[in-house]
N, C-alpha and C. Protein backbone atom coordinates (compact mmCIF):
# COMPACT_ATOMS: atom_id res chain seq x y z
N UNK A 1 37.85 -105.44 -105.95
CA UNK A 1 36.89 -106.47 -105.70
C UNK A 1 37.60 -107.77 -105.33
N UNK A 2 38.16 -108.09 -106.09
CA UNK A 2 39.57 -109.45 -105.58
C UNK A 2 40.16 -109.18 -104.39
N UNK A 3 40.62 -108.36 -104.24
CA UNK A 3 41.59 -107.92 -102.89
C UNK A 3 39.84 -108.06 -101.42
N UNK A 4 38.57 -107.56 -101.82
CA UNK A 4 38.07 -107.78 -101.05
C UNK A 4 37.73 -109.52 -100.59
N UNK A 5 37.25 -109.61 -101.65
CA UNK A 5 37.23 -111.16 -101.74
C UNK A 5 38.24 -111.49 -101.07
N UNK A 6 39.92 -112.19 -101.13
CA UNK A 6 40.56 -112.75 -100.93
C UNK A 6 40.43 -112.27 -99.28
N UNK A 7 40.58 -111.03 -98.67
CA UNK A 7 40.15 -110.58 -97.09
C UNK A 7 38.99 -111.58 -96.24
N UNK A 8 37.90 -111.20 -97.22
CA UNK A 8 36.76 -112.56 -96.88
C UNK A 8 36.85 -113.94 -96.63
N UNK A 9 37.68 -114.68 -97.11
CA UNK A 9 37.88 -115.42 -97.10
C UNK A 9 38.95 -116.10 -96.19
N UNK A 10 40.09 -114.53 -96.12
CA UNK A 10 41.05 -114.60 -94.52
C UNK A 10 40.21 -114.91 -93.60
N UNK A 11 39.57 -113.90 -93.51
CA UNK A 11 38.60 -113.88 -92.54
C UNK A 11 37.77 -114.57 -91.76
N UNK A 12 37.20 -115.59 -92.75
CA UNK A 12 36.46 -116.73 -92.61
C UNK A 12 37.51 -117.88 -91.73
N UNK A 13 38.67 -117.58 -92.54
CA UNK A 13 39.80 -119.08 -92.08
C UNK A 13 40.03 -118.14 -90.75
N UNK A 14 40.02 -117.08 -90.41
CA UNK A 14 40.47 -116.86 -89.13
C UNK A 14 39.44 -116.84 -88.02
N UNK A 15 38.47 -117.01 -88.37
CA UNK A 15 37.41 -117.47 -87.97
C UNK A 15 37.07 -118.65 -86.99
N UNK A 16 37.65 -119.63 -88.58
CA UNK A 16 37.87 -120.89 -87.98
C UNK A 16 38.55 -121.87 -86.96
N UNK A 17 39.75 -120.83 -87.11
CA UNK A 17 40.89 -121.16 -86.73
C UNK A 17 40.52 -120.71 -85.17
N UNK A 18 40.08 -119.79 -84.51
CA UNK A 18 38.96 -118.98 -83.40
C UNK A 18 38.35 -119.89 -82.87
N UNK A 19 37.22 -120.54 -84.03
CA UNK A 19 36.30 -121.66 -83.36
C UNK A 19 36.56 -122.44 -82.89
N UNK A 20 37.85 -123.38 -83.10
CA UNK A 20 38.38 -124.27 -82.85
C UNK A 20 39.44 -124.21 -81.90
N UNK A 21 39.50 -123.31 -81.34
CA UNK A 21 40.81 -122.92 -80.16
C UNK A 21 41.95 -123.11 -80.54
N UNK A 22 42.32 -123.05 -81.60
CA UNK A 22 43.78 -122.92 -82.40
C UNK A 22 44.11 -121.64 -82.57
N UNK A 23 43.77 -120.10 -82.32
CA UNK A 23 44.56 -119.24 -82.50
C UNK A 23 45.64 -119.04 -83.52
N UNK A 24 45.23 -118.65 -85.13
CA UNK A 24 46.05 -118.61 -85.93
C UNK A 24 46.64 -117.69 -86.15
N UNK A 25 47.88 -117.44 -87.27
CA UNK A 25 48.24 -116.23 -87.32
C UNK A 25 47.16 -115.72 -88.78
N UNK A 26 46.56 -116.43 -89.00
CA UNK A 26 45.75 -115.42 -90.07
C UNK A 26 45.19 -113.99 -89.52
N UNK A 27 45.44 -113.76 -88.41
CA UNK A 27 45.03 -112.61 -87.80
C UNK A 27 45.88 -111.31 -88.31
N UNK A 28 47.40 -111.92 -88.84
CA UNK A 28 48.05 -110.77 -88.98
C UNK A 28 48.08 -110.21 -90.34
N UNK A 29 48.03 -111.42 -91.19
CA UNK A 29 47.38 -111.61 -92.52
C UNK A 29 46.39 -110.45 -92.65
N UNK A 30 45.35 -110.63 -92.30
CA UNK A 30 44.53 -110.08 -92.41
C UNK A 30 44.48 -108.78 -91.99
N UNK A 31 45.21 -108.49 -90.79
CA UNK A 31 45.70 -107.16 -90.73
C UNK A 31 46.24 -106.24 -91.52
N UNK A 32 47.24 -107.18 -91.85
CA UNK A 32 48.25 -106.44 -93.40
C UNK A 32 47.01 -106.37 -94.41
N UNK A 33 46.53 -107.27 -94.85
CA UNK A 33 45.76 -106.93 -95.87
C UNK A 33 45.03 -105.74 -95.79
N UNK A 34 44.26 -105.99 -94.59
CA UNK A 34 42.70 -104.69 -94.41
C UNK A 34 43.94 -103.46 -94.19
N UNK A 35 44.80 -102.73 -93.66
CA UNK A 35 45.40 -101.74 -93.71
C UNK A 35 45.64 -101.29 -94.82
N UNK A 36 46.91 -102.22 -95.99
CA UNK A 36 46.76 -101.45 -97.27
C UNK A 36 45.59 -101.35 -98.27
N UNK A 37 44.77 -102.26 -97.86
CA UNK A 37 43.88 -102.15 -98.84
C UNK A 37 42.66 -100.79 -98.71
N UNK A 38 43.04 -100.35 -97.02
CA UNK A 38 42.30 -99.07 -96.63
C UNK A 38 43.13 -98.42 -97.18
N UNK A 39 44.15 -97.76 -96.92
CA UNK A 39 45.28 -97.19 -97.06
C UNK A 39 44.80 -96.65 -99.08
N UNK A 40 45.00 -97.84 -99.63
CA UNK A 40 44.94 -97.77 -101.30
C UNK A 40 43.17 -96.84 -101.58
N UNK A 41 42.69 -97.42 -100.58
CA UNK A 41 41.41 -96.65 -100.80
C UNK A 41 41.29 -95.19 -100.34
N UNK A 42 41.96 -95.04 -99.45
CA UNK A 42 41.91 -93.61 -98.95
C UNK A 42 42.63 -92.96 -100.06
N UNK A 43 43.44 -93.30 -100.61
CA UNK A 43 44.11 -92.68 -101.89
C UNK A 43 43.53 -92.74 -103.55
N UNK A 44 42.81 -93.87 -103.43
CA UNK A 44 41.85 -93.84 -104.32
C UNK A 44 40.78 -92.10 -104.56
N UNK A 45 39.90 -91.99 -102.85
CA UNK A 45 39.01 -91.28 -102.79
C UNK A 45 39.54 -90.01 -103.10
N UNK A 46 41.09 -89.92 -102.63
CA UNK A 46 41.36 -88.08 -102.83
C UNK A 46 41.65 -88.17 -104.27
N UNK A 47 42.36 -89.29 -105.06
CA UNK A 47 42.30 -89.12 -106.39
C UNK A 47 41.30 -88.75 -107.38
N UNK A 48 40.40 -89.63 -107.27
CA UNK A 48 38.59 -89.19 -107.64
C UNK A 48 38.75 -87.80 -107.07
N UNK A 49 38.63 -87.51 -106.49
CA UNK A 49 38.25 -85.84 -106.04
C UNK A 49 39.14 -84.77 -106.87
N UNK A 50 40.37 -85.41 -107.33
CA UNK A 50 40.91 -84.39 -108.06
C UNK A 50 41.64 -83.15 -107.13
N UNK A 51 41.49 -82.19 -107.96
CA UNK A 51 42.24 -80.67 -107.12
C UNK A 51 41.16 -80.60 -105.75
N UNK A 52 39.72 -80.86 -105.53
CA UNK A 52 39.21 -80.37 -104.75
C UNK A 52 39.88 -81.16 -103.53
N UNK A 53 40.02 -82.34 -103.61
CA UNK A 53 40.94 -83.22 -102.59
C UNK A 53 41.81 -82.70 -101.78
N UNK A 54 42.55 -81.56 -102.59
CA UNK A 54 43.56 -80.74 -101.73
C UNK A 54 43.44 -79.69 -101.63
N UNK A 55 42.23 -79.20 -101.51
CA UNK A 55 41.74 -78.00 -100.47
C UNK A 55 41.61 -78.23 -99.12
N UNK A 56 42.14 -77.09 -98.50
CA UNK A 56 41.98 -77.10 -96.87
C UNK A 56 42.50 -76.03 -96.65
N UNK A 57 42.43 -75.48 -95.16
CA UNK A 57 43.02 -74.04 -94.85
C UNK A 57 41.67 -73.85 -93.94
N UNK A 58 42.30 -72.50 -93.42
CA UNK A 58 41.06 -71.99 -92.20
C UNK A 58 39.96 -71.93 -92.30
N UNK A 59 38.95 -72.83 -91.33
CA UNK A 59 37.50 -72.85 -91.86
C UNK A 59 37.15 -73.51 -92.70
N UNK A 60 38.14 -74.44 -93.34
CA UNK A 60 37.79 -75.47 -93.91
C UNK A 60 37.34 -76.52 -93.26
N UNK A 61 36.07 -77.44 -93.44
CA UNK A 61 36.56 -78.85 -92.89
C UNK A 61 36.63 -79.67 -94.08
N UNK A 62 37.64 -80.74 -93.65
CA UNK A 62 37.55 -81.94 -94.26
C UNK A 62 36.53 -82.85 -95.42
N UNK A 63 36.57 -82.94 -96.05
CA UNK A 63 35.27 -83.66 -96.67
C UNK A 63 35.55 -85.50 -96.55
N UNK A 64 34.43 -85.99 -96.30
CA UNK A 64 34.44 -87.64 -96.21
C UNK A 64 35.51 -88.25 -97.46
N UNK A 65 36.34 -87.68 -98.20
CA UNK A 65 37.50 -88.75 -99.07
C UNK A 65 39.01 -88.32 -98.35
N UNK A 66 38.37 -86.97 -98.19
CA UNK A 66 39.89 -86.30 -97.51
C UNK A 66 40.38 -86.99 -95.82
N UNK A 67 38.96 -86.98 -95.21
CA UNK A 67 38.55 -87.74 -93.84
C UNK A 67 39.59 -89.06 -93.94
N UNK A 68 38.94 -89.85 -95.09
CA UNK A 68 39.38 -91.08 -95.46
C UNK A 68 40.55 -91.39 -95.67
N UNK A 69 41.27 -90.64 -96.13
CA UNK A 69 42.69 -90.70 -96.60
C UNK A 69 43.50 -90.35 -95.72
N UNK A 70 43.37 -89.28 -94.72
CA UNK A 70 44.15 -88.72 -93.66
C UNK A 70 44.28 -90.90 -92.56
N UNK A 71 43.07 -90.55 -92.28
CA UNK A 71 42.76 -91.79 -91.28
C UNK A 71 43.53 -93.06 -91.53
N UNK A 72 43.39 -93.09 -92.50
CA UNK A 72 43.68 -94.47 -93.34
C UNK A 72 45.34 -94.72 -93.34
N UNK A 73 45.89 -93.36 -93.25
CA UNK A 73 47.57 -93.41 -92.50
C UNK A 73 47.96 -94.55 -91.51
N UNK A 74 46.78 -94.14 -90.24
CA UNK A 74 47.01 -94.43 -89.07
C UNK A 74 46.84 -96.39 -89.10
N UNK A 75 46.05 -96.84 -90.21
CA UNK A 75 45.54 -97.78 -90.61
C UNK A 75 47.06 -98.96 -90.50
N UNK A 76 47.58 -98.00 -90.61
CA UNK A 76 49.34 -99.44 -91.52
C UNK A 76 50.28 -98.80 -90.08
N UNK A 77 49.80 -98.53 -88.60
CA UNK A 77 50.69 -98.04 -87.65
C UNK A 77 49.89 -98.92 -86.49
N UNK A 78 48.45 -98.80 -86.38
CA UNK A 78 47.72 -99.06 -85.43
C UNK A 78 47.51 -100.37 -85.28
N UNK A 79 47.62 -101.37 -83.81
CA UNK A 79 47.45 -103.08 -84.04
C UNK A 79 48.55 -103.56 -84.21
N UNK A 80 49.81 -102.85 -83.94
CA UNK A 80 51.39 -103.25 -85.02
C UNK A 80 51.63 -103.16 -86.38
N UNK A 81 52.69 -102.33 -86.67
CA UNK A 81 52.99 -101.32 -88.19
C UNK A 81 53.06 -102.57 -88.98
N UNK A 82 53.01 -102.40 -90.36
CA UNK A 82 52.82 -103.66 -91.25
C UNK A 82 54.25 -104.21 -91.22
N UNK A 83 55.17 -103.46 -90.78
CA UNK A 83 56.50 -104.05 -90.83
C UNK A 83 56.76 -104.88 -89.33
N UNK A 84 55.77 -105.01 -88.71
CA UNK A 84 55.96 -105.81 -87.01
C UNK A 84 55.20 -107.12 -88.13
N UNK A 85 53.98 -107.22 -88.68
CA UNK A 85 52.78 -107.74 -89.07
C UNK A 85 53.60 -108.73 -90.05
N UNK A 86 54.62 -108.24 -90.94
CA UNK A 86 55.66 -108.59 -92.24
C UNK A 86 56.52 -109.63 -91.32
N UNK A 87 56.54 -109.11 -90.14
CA UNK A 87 57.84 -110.26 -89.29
C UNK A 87 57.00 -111.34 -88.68
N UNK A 88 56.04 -111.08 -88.56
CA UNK A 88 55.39 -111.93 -87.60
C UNK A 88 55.28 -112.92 -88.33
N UNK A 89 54.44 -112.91 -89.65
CA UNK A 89 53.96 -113.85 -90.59
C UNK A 89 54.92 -114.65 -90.76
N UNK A 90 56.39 -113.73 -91.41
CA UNK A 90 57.47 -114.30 -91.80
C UNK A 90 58.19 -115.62 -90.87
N UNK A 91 58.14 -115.26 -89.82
CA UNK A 91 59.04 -116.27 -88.86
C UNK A 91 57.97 -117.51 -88.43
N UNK A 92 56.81 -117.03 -88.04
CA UNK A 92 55.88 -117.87 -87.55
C UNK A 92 54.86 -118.44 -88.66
N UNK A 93 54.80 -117.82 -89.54
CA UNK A 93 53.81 -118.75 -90.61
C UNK A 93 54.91 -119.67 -91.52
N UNK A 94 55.75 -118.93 -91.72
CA UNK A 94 56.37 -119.45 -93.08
C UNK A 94 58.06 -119.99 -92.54
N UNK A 95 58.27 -119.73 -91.16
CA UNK A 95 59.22 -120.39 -90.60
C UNK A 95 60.66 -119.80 -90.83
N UNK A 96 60.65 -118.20 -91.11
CA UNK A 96 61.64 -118.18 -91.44
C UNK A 96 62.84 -117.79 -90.19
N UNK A 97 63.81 -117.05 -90.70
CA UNK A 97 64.40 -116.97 -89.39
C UNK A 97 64.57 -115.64 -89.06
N UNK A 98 64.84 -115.42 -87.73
CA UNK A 98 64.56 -114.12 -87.15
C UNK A 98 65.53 -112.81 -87.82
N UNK A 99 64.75 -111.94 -87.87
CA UNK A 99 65.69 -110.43 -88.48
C UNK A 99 66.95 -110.58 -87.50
N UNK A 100 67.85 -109.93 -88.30
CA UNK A 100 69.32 -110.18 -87.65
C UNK A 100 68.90 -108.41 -86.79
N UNK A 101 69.53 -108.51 -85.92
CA UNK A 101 69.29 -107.47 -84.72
C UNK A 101 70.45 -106.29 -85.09
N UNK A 102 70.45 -105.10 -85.11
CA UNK A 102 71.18 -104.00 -86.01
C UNK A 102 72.06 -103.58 -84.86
């Protein structure tokens, strides 16, 4: 419930930040957030489900927690991986300095 809240409220400031033709990075913020917080939920739902969670095999389909959890992978890859999302914030919100290049 907090973790939604605190999103809402990204949200709102990125909003603002929109209305006003300033283009913030709360966009990435908020990215990171809504990914793990899907991510935690998709793992939530197969937990609740218990053993049935990890049924599957031929002729099986999916059920809506299993759906959820598979998907919710793609959640922390899609839009830029949380580790592009982790740099972005880092250098440009908070000023830090660029990853040293490997």
């Amino acid at each position: 419930w907090v973790d939604l809240k605190v999103m809402r409220y990204t949200a709102l400031d990125t909003l603002r930040s929109a209305r006003d033709g300033t283009p913030g990075l709360e966009a990435s913020v908020s990215k990171l957030q809504w990914a793990n917080w899907h991510r935690d939920l998709g793992e939530l739902a197969v937990d609740v489900a218990g053993l049935a969670g990890m049924v599957t095999g031929d002729g099986y389909e999916l059920d809506a927690a299993q759906s959820l959890f598979l998907f919710t992978r793609s959640d922390t890859i899609y839009g830029g991986s949380n580790e592009v999302q982790r740099n972005i914030i880092a250098e440009r919100l908070l000023g830090l300095p660029r990853e040293a290049r490997r």
